[in-house]
C-alpha atoms as a PDB file:
ATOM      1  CA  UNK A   1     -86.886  37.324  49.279  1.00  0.00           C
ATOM      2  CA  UNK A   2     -84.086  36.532  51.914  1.00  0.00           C
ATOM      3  CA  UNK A   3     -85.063  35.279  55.433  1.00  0.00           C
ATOM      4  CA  UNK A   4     -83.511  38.135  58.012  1.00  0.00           C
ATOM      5  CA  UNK A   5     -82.756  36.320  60.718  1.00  0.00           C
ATOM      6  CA  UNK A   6     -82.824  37.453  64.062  1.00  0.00           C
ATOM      7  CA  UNK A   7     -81.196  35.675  67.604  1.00  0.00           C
ATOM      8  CA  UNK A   8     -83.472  36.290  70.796  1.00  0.00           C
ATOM      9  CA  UNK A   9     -80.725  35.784  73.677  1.00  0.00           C
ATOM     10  CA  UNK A  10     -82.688  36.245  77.227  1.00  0.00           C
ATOM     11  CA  UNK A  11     -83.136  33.824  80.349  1.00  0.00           C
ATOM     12  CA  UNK A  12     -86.607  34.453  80.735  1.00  0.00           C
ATOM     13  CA  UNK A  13     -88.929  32.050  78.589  1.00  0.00           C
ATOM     14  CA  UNK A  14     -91.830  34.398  78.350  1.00  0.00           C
ATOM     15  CA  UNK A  15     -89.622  37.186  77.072  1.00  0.00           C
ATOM     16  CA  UNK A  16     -87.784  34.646  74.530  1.00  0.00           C
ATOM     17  CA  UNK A  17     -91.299  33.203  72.989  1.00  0.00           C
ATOM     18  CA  UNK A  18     -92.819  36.870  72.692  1.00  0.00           C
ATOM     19  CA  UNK A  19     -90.478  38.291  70.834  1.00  0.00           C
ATOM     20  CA  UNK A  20     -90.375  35.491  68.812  1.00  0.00           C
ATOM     21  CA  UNK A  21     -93.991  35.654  68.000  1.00  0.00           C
ATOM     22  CA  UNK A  22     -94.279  39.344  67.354  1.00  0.00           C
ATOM     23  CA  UNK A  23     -90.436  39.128  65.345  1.00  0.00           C
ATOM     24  CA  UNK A  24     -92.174  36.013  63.497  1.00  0.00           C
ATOM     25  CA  UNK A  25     -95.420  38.085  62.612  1.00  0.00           C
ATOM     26  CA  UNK A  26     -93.218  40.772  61.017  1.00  0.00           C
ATOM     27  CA  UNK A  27     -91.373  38.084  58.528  1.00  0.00           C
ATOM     28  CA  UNK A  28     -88.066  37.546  60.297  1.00  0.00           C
ATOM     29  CA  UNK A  29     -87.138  34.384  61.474  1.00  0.00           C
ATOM     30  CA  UNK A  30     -85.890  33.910  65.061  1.00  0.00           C
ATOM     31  CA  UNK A  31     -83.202  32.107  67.061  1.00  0.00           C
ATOM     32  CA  UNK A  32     -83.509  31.483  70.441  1.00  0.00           C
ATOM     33  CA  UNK A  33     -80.780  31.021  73.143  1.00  0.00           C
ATOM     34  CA  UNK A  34     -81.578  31.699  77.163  1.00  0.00           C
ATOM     35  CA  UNK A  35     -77.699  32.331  77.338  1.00  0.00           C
ATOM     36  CA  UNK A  36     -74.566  34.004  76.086  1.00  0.00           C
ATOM     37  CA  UNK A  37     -72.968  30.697  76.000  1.00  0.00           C
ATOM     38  CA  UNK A  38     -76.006  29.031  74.238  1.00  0.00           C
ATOM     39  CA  UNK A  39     -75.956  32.030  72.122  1.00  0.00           C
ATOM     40  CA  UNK A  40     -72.383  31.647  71.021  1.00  0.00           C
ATOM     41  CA  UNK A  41     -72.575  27.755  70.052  1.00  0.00           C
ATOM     42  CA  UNK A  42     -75.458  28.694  67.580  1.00  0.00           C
ATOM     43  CA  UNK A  43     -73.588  31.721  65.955  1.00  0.00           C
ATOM     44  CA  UNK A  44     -71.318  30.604  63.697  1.00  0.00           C
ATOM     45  CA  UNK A  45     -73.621  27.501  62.408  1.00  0.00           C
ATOM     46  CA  UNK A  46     -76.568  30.161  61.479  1.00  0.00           C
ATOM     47  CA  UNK A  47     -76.973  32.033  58.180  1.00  0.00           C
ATOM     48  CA  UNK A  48     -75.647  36.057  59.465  1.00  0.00           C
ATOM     49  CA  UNK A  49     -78.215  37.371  61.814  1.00  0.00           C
ATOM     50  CA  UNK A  50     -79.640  40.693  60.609  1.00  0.00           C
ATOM     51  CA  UNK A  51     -79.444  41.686  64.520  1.00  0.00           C
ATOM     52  CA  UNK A  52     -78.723  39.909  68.150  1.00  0.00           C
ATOM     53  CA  UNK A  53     -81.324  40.817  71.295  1.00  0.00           C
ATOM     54  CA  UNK A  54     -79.700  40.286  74.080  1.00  0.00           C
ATOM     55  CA  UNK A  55     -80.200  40.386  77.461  1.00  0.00           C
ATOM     56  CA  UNK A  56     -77.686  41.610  79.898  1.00  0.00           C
ATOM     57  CA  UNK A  57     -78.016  39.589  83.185  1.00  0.00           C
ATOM     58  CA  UNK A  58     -78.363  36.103  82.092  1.00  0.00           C
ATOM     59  CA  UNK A  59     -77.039  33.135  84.439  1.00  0.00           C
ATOM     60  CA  UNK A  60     -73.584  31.276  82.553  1.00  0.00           C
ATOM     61  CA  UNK A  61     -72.471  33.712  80.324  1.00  0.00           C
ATOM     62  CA  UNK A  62     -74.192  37.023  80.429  1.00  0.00           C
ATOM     63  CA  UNK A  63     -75.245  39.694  77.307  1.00  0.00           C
ATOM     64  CA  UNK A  64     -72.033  41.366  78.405  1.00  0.00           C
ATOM     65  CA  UNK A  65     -69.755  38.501  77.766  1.00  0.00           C
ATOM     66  CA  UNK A  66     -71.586  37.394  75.071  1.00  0.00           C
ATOM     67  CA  UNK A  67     -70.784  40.954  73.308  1.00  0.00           C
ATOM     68  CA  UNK A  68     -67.424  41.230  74.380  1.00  0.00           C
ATOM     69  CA  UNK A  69     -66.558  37.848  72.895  1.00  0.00           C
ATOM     70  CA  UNK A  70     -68.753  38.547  69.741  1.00  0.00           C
ATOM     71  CA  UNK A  71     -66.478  42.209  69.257  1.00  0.00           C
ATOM     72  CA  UNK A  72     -63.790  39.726  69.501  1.00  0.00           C
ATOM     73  CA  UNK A  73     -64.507  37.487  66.746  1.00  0.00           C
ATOM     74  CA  UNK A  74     -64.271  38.886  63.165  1.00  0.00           C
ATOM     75  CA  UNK A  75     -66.779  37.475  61.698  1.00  0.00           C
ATOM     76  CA  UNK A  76     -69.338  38.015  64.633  1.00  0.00           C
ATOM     77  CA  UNK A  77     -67.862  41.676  65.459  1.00  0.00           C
ATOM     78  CA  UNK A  78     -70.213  43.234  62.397  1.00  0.00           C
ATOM     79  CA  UNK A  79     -73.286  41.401  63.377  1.00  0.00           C
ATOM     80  CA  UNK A  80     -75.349  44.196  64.568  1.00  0.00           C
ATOM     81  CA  UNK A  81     -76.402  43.850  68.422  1.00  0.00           C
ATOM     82  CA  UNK A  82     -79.332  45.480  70.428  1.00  0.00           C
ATOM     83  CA  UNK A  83     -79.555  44.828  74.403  1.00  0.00           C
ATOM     84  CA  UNK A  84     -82.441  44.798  76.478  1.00  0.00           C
ATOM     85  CA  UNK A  85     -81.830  45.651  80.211  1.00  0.00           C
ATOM     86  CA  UNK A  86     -83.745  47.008  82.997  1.00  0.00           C
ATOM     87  CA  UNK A  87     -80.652  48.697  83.627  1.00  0.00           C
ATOM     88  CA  UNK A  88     -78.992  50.651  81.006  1.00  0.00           C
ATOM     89  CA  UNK A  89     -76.021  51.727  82.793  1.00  0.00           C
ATOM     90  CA  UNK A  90     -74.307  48.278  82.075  1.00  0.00           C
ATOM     91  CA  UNK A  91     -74.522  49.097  78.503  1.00  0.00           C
ATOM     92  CA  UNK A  92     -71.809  49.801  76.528  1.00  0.00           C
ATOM     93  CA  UNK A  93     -72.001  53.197  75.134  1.00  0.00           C
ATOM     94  CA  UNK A  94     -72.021  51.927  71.035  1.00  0.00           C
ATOM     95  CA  UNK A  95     -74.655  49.779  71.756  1.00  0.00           C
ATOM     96  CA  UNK A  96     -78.476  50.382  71.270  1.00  0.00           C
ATOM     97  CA  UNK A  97     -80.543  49.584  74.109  1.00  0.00           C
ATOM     98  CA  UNK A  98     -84.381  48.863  75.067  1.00  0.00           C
ATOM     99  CA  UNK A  99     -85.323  49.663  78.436  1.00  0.00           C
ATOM    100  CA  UNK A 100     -87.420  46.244  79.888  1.00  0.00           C
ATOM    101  CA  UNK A 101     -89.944  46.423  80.255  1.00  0.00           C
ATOM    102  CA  UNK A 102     -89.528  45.994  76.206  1.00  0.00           C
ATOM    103  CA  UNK A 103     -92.245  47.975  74.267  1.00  0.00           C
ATOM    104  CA  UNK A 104     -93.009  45.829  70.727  1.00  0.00           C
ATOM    105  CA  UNK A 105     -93.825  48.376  68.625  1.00  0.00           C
ATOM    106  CA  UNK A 106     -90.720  50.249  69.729  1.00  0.00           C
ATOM    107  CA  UNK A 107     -88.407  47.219  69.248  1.00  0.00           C
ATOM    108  CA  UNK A 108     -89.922  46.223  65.478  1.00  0.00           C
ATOM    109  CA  UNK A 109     -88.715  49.830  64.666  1.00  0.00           C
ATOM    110  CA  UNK A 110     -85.270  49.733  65.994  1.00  0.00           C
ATOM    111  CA  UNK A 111     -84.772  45.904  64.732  1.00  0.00           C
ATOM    112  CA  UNK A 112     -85.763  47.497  61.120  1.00  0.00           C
ATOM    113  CA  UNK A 113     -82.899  50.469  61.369  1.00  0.00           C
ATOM    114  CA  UNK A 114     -80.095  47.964  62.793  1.00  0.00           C
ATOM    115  CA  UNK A 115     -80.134  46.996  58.976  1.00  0.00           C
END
């Protein structure tokens, strides 16, 4: 069976590790990165993500940037992307997006369908 990996990008620690944990208890194996810019160092030196959480307002580079400069990569651009926000409206329109605070069961569903 192939490892589906999934990158965790959020600034807050607690939200990183659970996710982690309950992404880890369904099989997938997680990246973390409390940045965009973190986030974009460890994309090209991981296998393809299956999916990208990410976080909108993050200090350095925020979920935002992070997407925009993803879209502008080719080889990132297909990687599918999910953002979690306690504001949707900064969302771009294409993109699928959790409402924090983040409901697990909800998340392990949508995670499954981004692939």
């Amino acid at each position: 069976m192939i490892q589906k990996t999934v990158l965790v990008v959020d600034d807050e620690t607690d939200i990183r590790e659970s996710l982690k944990d309950a992404l880890g208890d369904e099989g997938y194996e997680v990246v973390l990165a409390s940045n965009g810019k973190e986030a974009l160092q460890l994309l090209p030196g991981l296998s393809r993500p299956c999916a990208v959480i990410l976080d909108i307002i993050m200090p350095i580079m925020s979920g935002t940037e992070l997407y925009e400069a993803m879209q502008a990569t080719p080889t990132l651009a297909n990687i599918p992307v999910l953002m979690s926000t306690s504001d949707p409206s900064r969302v771009p329109s294409q993109v699928p997006v959790m409402k924090k605070p983040i409901n697990l069961d909800r998340l392990l569903k949508v995670v499954a369908g981004l692939f």
